[in-house]
Protein backbone atom coordinates (compact mmCIF):
# COMPACT_ATOMS: atom_id res chain seq x y z
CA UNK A 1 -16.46 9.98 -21.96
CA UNK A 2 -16.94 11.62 -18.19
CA UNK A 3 -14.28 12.30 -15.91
CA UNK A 4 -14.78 9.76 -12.77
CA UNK A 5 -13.34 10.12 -9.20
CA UNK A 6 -11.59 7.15 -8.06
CA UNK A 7 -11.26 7.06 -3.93
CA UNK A 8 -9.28 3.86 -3.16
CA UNK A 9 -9.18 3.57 1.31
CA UNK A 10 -6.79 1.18 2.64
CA UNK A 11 -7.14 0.04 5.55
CA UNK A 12 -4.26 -2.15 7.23
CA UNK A 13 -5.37 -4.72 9.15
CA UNK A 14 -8.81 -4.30 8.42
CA UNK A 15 -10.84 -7.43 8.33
CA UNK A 16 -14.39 -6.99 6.32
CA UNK A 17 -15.65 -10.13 9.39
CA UNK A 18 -15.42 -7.34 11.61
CA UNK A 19 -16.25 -3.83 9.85
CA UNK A 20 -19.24 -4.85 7.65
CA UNK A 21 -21.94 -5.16 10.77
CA UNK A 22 -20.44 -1.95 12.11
CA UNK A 23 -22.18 0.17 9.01
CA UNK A 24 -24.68 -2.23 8.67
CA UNK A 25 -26.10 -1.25 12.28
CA UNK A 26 -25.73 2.30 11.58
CA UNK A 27 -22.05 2.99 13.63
CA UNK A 28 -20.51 4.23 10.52
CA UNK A 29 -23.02 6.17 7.90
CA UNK A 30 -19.88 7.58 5.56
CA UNK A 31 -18.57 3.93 5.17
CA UNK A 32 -21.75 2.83 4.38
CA UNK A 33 -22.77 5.16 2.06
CA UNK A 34 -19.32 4.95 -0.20
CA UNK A 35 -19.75 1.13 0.19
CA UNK A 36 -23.76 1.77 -1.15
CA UNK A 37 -22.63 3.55 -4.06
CA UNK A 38 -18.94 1.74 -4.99
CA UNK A 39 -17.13 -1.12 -4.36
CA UNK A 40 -15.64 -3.25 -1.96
CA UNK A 41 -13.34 -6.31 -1.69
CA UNK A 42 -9.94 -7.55 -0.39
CA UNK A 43 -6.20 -7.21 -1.55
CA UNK A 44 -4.05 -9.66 -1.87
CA UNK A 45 -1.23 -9.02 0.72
CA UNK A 46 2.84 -10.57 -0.03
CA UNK A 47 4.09 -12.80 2.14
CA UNK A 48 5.74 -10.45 4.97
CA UNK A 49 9.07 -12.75 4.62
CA UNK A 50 9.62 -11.09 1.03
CA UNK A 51 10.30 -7.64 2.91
CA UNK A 52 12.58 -8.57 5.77
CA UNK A 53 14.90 -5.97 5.09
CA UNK A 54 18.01 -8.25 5.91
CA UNK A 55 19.26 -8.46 2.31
């Protein structure tokens, strides 16, 4: 079994609508190239009522 690197980028308010042309037309090389050789998809984000904070 090999040791494999796991980088995980979040990135809040990120939508992929917006950021896929951008390495797609050459803006963002990096992006594209850990996109190229990884993964990429959407979290599932809480509803932002759950963490009010007025408990």
């Amino acid at each position: 079994m090999t040791n494999r690197k796991v980088l995980l980028i979040g990135w809040d308010a990120a939508d992929w609508e917006h950021i896929t042309p951008m390495p797609e037309e050459g803006l963002m090389p990096t992006l594209d190239s850990f996109i190229d050789r990884g993964v990429m998809g959407n979290l599932a984000t809480p509803d932002a009522l759950e963490f009010r904070g007025d408990r």
